[in-house]
PDB file of N, CA and C in Angstrom:
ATOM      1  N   UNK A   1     100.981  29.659 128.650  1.00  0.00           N
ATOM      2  CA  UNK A   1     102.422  29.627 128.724  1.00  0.00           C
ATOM      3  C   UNK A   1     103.016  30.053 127.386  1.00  0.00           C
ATOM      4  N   UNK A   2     104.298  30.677 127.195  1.00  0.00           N
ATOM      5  CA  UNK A   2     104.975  31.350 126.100  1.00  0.00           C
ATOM      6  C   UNK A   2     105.545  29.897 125.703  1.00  0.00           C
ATOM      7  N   UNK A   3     105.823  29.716 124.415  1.00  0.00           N
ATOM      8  CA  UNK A   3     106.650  28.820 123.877  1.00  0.00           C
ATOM      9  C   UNK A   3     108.171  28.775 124.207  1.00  0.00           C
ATOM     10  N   UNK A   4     108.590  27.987 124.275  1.00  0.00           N
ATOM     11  CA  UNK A   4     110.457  27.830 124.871  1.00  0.00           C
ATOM     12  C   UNK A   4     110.777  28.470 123.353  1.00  0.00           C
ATOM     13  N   UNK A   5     112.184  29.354 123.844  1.00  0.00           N
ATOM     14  CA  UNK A   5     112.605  29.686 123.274  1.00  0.00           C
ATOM     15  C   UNK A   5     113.865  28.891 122.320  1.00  0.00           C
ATOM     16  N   UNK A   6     113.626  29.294 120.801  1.00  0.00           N
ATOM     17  CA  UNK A   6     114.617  27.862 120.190  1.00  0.00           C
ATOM     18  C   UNK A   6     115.995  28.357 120.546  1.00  0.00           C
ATOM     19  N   UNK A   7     116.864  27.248 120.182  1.00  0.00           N
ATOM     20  CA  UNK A   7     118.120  27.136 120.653  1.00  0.00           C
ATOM     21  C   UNK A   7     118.919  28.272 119.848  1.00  0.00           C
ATOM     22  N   UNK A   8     120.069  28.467 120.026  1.00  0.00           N
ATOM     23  CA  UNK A   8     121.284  29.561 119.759  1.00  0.00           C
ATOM     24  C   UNK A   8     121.503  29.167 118.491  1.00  0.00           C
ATOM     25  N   UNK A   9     121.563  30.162 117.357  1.00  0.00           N
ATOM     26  CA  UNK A   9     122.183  29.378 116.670  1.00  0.00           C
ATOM     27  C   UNK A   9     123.787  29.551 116.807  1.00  0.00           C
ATOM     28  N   UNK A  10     124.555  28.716 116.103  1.00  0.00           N
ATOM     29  CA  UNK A  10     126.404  28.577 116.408  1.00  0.00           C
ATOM     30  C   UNK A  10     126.623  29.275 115.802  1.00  0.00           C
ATOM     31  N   UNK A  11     127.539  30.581 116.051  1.00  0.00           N
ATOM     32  CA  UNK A  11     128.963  31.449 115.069  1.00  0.00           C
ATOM     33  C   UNK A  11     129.712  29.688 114.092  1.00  0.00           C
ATOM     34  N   UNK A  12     129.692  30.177 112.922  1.00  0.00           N
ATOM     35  CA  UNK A  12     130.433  29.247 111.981  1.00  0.00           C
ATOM     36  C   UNK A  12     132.099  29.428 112.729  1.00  0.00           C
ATOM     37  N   UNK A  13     132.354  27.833 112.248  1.00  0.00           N
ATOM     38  CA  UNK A  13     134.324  27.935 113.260  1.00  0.00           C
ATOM     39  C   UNK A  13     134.844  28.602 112.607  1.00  0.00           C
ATOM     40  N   UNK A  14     135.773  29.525 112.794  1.00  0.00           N
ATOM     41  CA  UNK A  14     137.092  30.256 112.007  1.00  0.00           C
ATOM     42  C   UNK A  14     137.636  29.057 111.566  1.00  0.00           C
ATOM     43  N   UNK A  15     138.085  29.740 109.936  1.00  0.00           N
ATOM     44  CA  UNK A  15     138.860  28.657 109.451  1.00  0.00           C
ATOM     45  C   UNK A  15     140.309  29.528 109.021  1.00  0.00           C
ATOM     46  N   UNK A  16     141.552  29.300 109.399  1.00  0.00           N
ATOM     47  CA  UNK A  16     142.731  29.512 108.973  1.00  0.00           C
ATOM     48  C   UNK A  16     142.515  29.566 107.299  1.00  0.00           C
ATOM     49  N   UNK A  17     142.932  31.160 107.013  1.00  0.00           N
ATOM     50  CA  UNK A  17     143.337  31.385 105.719  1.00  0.00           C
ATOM     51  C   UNK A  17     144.362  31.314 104.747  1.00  0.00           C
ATOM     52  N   UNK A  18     145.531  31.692 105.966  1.00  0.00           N
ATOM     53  CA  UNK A  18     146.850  32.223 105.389  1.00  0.00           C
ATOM     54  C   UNK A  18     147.902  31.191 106.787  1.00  0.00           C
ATOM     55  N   UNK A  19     147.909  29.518 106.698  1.00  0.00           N
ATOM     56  CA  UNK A  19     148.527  29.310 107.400  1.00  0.00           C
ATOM     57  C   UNK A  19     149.997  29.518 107.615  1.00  0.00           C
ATOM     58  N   UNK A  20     150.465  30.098 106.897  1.00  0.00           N
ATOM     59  CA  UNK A  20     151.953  30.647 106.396  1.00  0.00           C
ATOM     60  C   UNK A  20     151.883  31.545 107.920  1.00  0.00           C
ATOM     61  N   UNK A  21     151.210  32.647 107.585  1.00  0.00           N
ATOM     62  CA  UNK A  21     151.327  33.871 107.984  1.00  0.00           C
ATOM     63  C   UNK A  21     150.914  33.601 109.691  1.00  0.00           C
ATOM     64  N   UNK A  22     149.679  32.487 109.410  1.00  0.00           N
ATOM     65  CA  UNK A  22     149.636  32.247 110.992  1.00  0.00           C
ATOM     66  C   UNK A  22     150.846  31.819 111.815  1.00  0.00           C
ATOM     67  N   UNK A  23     151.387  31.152 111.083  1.00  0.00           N
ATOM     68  CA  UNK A  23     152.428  30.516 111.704  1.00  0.00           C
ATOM     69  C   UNK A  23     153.578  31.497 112.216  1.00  0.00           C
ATOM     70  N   UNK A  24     153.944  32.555 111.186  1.00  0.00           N
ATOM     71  CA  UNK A  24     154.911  33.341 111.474  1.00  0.00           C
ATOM     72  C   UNK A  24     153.997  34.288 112.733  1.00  0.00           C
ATOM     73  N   UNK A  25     152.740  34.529 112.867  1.00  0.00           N
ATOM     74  CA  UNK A  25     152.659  35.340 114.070  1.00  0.00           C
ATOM     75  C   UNK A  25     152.549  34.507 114.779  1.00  0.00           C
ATOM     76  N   UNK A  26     152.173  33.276 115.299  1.00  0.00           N
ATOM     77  CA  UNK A  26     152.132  32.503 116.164  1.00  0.00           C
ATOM     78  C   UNK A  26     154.056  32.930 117.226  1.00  0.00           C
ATOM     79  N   UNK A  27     154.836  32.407 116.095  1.00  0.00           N
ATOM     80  CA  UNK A  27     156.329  32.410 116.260  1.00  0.00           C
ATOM     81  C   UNK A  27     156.949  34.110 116.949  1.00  0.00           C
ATOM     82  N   UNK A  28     155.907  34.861 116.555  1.00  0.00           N
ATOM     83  CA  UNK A  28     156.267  36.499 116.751  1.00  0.00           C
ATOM     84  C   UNK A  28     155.499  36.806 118.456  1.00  0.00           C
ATOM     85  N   UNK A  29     154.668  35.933 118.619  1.00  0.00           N
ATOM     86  CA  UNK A  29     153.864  36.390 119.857  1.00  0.00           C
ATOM     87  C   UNK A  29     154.298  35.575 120.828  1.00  0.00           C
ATOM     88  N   UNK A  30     154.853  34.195 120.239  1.00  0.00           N
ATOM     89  CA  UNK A  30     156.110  33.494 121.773  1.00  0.00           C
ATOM     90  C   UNK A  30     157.480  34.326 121.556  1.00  0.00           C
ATOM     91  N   UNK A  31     158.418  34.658 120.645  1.00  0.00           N
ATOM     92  CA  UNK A  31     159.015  35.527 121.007  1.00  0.00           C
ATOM     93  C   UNK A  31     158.747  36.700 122.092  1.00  0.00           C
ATOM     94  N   UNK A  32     158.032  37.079 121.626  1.00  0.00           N
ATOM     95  CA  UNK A  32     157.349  38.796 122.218  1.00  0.00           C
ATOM     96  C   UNK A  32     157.424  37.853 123.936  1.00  0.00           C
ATOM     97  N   UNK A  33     156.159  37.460 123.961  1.00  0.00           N
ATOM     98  CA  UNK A  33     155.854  36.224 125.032  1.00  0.00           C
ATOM     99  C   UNK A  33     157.596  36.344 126.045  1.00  0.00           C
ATOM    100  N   UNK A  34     158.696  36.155 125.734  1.00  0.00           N
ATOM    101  CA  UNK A  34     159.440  35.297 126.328  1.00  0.00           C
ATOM    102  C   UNK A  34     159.967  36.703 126.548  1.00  0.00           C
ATOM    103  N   UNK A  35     160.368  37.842 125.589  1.00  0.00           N
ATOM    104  CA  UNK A  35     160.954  38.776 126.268  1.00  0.00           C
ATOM    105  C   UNK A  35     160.854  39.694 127.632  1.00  0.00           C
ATOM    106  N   UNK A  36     158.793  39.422 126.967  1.00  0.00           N
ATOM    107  CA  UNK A  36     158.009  39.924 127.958  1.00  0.00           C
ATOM    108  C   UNK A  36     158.341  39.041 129.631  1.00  0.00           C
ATOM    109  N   UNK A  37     158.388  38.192 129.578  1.00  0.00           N
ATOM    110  CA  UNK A  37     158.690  37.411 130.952  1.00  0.00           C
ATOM    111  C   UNK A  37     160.063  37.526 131.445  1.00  0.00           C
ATOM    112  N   UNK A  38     161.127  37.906 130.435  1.00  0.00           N
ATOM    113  CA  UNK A  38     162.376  38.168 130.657  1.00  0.00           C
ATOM    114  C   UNK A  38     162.315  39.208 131.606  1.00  0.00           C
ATOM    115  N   UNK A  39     161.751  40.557 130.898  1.00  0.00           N
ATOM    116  CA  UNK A  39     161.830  41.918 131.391  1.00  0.00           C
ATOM    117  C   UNK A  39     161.045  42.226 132.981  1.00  0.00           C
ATOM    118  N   UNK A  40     160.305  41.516 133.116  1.00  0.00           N
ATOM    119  CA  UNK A  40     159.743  41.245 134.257  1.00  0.00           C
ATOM    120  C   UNK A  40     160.415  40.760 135.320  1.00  0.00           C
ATOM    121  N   UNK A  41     160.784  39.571 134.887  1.00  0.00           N
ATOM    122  CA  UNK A  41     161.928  38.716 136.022  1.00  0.00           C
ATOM    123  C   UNK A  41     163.296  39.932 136.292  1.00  0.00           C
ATOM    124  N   UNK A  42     163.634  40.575 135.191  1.00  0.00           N
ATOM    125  CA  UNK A  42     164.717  41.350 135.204  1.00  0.00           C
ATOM    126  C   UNK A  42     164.450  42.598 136.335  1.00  0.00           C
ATOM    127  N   UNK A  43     162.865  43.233 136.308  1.00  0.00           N
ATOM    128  CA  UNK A  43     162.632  44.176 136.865  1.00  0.00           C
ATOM    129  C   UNK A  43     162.300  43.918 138.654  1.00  0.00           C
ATOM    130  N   UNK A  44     161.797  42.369 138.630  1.00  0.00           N
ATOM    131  CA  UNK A  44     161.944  42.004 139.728  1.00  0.00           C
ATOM    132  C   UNK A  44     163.033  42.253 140.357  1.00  0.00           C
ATOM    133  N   UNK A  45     163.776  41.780 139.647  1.00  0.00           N
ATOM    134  CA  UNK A  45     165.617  41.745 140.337  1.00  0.00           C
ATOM    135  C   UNK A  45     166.251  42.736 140.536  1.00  0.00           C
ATOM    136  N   UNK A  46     166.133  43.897 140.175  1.00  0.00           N
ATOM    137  CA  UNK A  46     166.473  45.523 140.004  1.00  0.00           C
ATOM    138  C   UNK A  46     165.522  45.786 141.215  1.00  0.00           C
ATOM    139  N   UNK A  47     164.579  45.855 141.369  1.00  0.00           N
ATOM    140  CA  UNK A  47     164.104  46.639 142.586  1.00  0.00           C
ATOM    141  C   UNK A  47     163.915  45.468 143.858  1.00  0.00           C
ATOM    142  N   UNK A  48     164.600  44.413 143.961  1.00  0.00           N
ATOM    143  CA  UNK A  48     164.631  43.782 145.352  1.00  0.00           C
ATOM    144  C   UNK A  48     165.939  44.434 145.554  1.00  0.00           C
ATOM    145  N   UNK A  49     167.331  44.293 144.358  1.00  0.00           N
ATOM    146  CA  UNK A  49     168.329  44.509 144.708  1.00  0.00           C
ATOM    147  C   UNK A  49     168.255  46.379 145.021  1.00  0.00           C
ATOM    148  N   UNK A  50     167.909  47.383 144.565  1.00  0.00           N
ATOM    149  CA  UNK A  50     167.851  48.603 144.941  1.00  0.00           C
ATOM    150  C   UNK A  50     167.284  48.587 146.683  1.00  0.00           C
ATOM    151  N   UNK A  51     166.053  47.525 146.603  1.00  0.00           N
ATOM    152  CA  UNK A  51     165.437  47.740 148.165  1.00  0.00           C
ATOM    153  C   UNK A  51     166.667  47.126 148.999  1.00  0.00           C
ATOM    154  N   UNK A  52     167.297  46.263 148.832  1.00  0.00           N
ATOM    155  CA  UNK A  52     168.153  45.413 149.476  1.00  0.00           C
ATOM    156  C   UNK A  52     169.705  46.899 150.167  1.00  0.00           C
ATOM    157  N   UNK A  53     169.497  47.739 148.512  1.00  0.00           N
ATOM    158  CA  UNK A  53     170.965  48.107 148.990  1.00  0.00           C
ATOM    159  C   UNK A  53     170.185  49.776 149.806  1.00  0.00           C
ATOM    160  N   UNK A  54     169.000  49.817 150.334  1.00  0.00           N
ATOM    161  CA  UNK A  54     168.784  51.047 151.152  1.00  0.00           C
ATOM    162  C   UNK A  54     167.471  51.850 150.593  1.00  0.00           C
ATOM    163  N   UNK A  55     167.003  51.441 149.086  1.00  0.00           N
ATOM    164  CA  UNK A  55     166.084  52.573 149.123  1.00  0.00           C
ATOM    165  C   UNK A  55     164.844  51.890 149.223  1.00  0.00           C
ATOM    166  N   UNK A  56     163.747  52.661 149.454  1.00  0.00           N
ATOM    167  CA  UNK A  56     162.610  52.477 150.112  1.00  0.00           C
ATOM    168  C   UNK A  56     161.851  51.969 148.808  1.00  0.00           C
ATOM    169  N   UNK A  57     160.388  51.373 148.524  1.00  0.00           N
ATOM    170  CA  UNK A  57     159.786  51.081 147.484  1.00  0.00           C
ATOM    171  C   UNK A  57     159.131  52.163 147.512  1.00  0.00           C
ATOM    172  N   UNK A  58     158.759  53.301 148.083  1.00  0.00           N
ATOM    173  CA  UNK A  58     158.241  54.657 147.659  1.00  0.00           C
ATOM    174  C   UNK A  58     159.103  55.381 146.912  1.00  0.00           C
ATOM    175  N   UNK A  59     160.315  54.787 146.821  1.00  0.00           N
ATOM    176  CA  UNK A  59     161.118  55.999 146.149  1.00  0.00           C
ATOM    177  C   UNK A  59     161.857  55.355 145.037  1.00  0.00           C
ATOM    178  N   UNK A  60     161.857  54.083 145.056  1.00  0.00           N
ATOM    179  CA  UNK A  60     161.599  53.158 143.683  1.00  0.00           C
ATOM    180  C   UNK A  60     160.482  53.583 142.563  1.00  0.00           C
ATOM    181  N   UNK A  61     159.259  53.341 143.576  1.00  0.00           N
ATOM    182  CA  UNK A  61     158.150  53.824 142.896  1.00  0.00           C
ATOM    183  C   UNK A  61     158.051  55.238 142.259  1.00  0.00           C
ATOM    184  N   UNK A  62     158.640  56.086 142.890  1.00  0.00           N
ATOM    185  CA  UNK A  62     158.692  57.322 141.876  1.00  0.00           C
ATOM    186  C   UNK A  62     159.872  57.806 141.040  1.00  0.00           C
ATOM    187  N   UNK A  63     160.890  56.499 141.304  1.00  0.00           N
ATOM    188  CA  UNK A  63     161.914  56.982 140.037  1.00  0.00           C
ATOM    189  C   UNK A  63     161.079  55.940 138.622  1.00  0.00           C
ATOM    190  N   UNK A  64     160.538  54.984 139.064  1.00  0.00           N
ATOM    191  CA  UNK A  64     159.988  54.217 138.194  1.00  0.00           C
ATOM    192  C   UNK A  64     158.411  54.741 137.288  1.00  0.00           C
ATOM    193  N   UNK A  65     157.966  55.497 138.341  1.00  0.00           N
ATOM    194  CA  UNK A  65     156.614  55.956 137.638  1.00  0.00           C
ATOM    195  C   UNK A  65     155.655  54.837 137.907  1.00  0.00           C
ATOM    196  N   UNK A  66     155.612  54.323 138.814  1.00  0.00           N
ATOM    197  CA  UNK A  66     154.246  53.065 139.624  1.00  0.00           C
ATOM    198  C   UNK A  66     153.939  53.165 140.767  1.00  0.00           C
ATOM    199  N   UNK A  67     153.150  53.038 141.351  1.00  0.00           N
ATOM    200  CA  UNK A  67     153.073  52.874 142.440  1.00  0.00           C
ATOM    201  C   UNK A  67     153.469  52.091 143.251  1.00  0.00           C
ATOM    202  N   UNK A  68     153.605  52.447 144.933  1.00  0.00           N
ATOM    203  CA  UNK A  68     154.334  51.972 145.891  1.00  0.00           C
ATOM    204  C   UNK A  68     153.819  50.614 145.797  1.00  0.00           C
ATOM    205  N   UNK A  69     152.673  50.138 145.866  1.00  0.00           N
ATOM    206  CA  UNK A  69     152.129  49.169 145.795  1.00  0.00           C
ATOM    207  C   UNK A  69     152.925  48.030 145.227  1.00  0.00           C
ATOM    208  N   UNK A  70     153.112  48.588 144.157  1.00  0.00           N
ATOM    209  CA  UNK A  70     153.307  47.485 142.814  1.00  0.00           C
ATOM    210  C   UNK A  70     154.839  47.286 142.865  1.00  0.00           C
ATOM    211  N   UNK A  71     155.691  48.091 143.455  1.00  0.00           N
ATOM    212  CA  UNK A  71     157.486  47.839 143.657  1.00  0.00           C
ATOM    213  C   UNK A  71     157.222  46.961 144.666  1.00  0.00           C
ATOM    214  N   UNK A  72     156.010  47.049 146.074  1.00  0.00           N
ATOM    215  CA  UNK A  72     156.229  46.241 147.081  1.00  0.00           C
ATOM    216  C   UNK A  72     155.705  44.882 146.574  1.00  0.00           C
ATOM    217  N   UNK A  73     154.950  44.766 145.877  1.00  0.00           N
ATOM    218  CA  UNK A  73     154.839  43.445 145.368  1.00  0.00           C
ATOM    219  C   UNK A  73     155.689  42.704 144.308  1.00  0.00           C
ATOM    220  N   UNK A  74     156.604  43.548 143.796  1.00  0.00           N
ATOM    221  CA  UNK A  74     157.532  43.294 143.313  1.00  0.00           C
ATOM    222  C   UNK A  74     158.998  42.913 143.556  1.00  0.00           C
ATOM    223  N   UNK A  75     158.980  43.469 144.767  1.00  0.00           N
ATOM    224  CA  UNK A  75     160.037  42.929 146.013  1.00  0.00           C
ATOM    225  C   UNK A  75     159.648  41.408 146.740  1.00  0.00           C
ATOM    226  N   UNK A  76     158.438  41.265 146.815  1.00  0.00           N
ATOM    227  CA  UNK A  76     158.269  40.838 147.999  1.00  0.00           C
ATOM    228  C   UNK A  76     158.047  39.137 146.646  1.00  0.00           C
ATOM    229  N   UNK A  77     157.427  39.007 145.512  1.00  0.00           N
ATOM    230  CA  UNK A  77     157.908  38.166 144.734  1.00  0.00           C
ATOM    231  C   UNK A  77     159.080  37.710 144.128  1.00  0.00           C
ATOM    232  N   UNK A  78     159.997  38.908 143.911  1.00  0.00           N
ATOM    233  CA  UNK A  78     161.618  38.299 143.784  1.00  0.00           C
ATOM    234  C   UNK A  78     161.907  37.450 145.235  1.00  0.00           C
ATOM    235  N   UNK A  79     161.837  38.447 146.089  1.00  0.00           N
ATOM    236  CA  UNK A  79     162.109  37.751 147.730  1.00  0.00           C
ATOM    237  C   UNK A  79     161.702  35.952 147.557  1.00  0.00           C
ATOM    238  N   UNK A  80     160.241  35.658 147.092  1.00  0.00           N
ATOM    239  CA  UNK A  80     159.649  34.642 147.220  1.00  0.00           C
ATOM    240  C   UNK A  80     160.477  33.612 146.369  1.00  0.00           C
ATOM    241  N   UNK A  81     160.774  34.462 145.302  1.00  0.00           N
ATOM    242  CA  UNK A  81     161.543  33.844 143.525  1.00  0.00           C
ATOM    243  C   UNK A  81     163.208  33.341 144.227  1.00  0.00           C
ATOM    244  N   UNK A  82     163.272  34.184 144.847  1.00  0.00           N
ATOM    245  CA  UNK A  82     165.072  33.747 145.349  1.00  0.00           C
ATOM    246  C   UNK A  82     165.075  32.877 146.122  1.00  0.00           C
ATOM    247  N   UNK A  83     164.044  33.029 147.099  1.00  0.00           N
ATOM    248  CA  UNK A  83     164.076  31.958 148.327  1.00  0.00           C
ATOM    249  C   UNK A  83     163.807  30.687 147.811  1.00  0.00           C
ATOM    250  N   UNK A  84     162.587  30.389 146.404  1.00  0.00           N
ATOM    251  CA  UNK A  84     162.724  28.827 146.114  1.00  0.00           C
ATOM    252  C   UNK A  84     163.651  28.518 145.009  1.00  0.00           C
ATOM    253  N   UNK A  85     164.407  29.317 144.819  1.00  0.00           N
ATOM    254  CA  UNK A  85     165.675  28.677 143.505  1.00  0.00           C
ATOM    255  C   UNK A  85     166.638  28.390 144.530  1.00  0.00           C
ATOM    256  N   UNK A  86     166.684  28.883 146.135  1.00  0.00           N
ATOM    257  CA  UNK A  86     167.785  28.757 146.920  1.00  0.00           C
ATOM    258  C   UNK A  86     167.536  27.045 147.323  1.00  0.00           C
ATOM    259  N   UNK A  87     166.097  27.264 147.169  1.00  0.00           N
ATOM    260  CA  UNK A  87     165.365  25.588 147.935  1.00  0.00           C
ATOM    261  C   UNK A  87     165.942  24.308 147.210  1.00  0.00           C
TER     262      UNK A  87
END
């Protein structure tokens, strides 16, 4: 029989250098973070309301540059998003 193989050794923990600096990107990546969820919710709302007032998500999708796919799932989650803030 081969001998068991010894254990792993551990990566040493990261240790914070510059907690200043961590801190300010910490603060820069929930910003970023929140706009990012803004712009999303926003884009939701733009293409339920475009589908709502007549145009198709194929033709969303190519003024937008995405695919049909991704406007219809984007409709169909605002749809979901409106119906439980109505709840």
């Amino acid at each position: 029989m081969t001998a068991p193989t010894p254990p792993r050794a551990r990566k040493p923990r990261k240790v914070v250098s510059e907690v200043e600096r961590v801190d300010a990107l910490m603060d820069e990546l929930r910003a970023g973070e929140e706009l990012i969820q803004t712009a999303m919710r926003r884009r939701l709302d733009l293409a339920l309301e475009a589908n709502e007032l007549g145009m198709t998500t194929t033709r969303i999708a190519e003024a937008v540059g995405v695919s049909q796919t991704s406007v219809s799932n984007w409709v169909r989650a605002a749809k979901a998003r409106s119906d439980h803030l109505d709840s």
